[in-house]
Protein backbone atom coordinates (compact mmCIF):
# COMPACT_ATOMS: atom_id res chain seq x y z
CA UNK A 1 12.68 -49.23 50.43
CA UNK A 2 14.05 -49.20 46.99
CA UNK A 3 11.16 -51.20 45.54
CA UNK A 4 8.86 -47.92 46.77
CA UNK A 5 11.51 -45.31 44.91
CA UNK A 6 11.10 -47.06 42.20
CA UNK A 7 7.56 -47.43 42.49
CA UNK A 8 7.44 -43.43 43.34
CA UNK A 9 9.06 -42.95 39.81
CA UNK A 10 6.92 -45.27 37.89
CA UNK A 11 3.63 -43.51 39.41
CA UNK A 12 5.34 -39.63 38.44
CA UNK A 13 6.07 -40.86 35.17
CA UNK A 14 2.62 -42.38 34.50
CA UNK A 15 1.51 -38.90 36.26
CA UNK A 16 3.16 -37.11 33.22
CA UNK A 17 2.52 -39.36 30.50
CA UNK A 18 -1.16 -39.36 31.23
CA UNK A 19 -0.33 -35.03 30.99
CA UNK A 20 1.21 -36.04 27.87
CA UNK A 21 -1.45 -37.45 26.19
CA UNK A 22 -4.09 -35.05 27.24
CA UNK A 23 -2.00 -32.27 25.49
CA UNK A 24 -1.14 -33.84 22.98
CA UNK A 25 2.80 -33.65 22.99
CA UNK A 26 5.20 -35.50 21.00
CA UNK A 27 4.85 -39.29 21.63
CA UNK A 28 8.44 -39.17 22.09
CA UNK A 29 7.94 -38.20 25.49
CA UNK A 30 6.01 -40.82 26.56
CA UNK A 31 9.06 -42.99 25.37
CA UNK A 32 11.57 -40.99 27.45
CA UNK A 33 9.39 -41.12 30.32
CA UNK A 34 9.16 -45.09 30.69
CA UNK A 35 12.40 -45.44 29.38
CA UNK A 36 13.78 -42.88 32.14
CA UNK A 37 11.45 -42.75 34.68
CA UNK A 38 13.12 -40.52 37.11
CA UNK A 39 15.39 -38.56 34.71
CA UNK A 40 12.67 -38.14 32.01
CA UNK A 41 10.26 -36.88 34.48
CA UNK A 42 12.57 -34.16 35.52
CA UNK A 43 13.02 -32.87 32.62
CA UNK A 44 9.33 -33.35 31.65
CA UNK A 45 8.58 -31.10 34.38
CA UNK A 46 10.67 -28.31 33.66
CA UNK A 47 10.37 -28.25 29.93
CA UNK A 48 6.63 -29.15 29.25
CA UNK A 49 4.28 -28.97 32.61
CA UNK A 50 5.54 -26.18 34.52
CA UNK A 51 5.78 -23.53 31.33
CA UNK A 52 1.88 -24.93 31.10
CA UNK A 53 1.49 -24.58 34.11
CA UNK A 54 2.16 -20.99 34.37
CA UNK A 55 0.45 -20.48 30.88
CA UNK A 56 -2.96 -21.71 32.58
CA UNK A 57 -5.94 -19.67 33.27
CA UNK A 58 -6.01 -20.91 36.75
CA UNK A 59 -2.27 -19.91 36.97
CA UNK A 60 -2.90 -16.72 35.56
CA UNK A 61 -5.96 -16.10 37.99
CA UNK A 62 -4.37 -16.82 40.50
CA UNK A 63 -1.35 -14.66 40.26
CA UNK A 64 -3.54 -11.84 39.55
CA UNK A 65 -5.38 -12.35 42.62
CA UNK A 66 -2.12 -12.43 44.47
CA UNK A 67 -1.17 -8.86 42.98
CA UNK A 68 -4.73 -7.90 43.85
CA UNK A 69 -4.72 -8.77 47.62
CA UNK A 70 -0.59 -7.35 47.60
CA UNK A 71 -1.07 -4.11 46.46
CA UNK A 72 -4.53 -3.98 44.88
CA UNK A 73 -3.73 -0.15 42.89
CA UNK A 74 -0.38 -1.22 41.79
CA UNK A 75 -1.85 -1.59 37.79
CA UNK A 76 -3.62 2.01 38.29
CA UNK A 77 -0.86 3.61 40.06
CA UNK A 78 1.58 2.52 37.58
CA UNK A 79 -0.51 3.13 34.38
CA UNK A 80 -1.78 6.69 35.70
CA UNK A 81 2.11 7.79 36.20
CA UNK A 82 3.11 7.01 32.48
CA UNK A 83 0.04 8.65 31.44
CA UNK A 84 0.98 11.73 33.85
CA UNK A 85 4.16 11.48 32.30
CA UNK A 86 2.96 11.72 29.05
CA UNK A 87 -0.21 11.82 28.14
CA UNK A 88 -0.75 9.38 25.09
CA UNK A 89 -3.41 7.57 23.56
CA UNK A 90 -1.77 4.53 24.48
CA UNK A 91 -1.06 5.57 28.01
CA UNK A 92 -4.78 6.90 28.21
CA UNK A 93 -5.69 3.24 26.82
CA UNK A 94 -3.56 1.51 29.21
CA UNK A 95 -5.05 3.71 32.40
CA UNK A 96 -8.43 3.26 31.06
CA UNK A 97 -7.83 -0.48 30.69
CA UNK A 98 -6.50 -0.68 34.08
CA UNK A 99 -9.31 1.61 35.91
CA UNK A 100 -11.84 -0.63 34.26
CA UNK A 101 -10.04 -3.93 35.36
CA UNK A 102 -10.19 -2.40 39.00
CA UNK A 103 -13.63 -1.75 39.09
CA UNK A 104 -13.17 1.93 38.27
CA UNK A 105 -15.45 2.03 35.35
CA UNK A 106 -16.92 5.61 35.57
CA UNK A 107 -13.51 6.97 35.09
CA UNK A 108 -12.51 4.50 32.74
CA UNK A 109 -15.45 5.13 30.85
CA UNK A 110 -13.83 9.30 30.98
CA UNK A 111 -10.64 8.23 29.40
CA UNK A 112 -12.00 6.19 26.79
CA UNK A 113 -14.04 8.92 25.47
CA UNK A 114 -11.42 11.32 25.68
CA UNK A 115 -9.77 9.13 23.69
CA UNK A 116 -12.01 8.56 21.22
CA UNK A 117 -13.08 12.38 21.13
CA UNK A 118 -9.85 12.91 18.41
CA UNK A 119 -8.07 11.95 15.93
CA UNK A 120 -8.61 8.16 17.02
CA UNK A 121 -12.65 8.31 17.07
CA UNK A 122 -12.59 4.86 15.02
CA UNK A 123 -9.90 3.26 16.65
CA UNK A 124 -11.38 -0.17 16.93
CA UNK A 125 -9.39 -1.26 20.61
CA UNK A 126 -10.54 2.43 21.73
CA UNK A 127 -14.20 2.03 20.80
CA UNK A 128 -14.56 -1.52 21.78
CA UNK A 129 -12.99 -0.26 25.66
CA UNK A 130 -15.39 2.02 25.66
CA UNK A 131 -18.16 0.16 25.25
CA UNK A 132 -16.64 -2.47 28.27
CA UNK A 133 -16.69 0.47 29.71
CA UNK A 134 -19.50 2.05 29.28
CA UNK A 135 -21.43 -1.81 30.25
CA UNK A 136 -19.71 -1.95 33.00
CA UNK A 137 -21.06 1.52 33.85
CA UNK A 138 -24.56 0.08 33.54
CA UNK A 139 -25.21 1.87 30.37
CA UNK A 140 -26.90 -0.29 27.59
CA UNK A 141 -27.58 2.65 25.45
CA UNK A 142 -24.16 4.15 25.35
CA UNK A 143 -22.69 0.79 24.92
CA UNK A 144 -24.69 0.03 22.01
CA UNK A 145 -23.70 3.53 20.49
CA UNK A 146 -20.14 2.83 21.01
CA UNK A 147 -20.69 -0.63 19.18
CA UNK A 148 -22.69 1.16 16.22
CA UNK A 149 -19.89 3.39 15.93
CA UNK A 150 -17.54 0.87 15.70
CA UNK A 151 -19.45 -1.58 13.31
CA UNK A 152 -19.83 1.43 10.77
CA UNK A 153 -16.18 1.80 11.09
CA UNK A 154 -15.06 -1.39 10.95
CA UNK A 155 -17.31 -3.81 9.40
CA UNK A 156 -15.88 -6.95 10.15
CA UNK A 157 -16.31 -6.02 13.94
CA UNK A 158 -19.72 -7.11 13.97
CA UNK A 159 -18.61 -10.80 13.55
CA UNK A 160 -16.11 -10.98 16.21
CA UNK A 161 -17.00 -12.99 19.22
CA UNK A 162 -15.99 -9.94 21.65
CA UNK A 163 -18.07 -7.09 20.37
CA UNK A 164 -20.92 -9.07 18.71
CA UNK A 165 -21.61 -10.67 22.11
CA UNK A 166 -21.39 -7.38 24.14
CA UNK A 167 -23.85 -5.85 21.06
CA UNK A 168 -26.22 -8.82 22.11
CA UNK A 169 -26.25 -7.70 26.17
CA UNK A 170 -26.70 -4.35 25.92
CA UNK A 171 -29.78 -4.75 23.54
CA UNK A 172 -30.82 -7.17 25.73
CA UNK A 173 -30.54 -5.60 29.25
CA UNK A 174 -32.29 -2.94 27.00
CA UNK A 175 -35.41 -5.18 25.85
CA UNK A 176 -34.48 -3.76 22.28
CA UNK A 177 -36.16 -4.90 19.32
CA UNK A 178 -33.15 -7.09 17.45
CA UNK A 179 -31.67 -8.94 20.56
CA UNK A 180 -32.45 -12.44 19.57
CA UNK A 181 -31.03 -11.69 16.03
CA UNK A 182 -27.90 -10.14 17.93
CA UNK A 183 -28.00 -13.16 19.97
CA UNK A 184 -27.84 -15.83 16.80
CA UNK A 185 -24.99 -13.90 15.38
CA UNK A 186 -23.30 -14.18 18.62
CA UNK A 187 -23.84 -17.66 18.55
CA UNK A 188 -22.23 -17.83 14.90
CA UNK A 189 -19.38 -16.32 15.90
CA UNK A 190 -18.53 -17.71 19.05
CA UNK A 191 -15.13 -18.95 20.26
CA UNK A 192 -16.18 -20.49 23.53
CA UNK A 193 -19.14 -20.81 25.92
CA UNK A 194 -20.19 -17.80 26.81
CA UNK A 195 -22.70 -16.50 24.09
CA UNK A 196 -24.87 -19.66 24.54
CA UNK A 197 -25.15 -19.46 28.38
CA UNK A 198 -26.00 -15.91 28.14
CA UNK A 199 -28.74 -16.51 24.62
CA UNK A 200 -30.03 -19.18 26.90
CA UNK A 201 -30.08 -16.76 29.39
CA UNK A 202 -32.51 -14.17 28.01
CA UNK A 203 -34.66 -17.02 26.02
CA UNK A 204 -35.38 -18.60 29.47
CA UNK A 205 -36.67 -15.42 30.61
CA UNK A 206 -39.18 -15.02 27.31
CA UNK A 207 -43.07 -16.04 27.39
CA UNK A 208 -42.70 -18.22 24.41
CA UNK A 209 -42.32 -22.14 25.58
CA UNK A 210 -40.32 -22.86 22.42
CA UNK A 211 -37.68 -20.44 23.64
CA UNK A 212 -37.35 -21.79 27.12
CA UNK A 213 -37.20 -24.84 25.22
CA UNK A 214 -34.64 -23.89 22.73
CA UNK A 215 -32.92 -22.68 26.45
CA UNK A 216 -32.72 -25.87 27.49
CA UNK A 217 -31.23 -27.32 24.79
CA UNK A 218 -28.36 -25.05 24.81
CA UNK A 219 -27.34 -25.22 28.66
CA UNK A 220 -27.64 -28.95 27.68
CA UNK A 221 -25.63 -28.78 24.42
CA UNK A 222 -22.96 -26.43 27.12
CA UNK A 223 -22.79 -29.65 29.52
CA UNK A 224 -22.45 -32.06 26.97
CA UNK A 225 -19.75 -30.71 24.91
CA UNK A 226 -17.71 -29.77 28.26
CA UNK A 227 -17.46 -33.85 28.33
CA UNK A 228 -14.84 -33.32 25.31
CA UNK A 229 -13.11 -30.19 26.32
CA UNK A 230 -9.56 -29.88 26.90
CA UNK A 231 -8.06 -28.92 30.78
CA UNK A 232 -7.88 -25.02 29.12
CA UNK A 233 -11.09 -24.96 27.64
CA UNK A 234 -12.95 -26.32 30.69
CA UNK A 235 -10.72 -23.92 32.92
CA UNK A 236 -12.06 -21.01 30.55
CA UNK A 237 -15.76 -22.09 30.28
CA UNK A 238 -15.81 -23.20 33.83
CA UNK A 239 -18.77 -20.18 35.01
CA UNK A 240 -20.59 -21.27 31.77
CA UNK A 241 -20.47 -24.79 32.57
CA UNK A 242 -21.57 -24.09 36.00
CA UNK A 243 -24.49 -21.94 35.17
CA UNK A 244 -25.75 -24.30 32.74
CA UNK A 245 -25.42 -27.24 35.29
CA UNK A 246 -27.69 -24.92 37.59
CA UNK A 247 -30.07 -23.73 35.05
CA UNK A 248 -30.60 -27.87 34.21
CA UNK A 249 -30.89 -28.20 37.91
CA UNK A 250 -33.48 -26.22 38.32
């Protein structure tokens, strides 16, 4: 019986050291782990995995979902009385932010141009919600207005991964002369998978066998660099990864 508690601690402190490695921590830790099996895995836990833990994108997710199922207006209701209290920018941001995250994007679209409509018109976190917004809507044209707007404004916009990927969909879901230029600046300015799966996307869907070509090769470059991602990064890319899988399947 003591030979298996012992064993138990060995196997939880190989558990951690293994997390240890993965994310890079201190190699200090692996030393307190092996010295101190049980002690060092205790405090490994609180201190290091279950901060990450709750940091994660599946944590995060999953909390939200919670929240959603609880009480599914909470965000809304509480967002819309601040801005009822008094009536902001910020507060209009916030409920506009909120109506769009609950699927509400016809009025968030309202409060974003309201917001926009003053002395904020360039704000660059007002114009970029609006043109969420205004996506989510179903409106290409609008969005790429709001974009526009917001490129003329702010020039550096244009190479952010956010906007110059949203610039890229609604010309896109437009057919719009300048989407596969949109596209390659997407690309350029990418932070993660998502402007690759969605290029590869809309050049799978051209006439042109080089582009279904050049498709392929980027679900394929998707899969194979998702062999070197860390636990966060395949947590984050994990519909990209999945719809390049499928697109190779096919």
């Amino acid at each position: 019986m003591r030979i298996f508690g012992i064993s138990l601690y060995v196997i939880i402190a190989l558990f951690f050291a293994v997390h240890a490695v993965r994310t890079q921590q201190n190699m200090y830790w692996l030393l307190i782990l092996f010295l101190f099996p049980g002690l060092g895995s205790a405090v490994y836990f609180f201190v290091i995995y279950l901060p990450a833990l709750r940091q994660s994108r599946g944590a995060r997710t999953a909390t939200r979902a919670i929240s959603q199922l609880v009480d599914p207006n909470r965000a809304v209701r509480e967002a819309r009385t601040d801005f009822d209290r008094a009536p902001t920018v910020a507060h209009r941001m916030r409920l506009a932010a909120a109506l769009l995250e609950g699927g509400n994007a016809a009025e968030a679209v309202e409060h974003y141009e309201a917001g926009a409509s003053g002395p904020f018109s360039s704000d660059p976190a007002l114009l970029q919600g609006l043109a969420r917004a205004q996506f989510a809507n179903g409106s290409a044209s609008a969005t790429q207005d709001a974009l526009e707007k917001l490129f003329a404004a702010h020039p550096l916009t244009r190479r952010q991964p956010e906007p110059a990927l949203l610039y890229a969909r609604a010309l896109a879901a437009m057919g719009a002369r300048g989407t596969r230029a949109a596209f390659e600046l997407a690309l350029a300015s990418a932070s993660d998978a998502a402007p690759r799966c969605l290029y590869a996307d809309w050049l799978g869907a051209q006439s042109d066998e080089a582009d279904r070509q050049r498709a392929r090769e980027l679900y394929a470059e998707i899969v194979q660099d998702a062999r070197h991602w860390p636990r966060h990064a395949r947590e984050h890319n994990s519909e990209w990864l999945q719809r390049a899988q499928a697109a190779l399947g096919q």
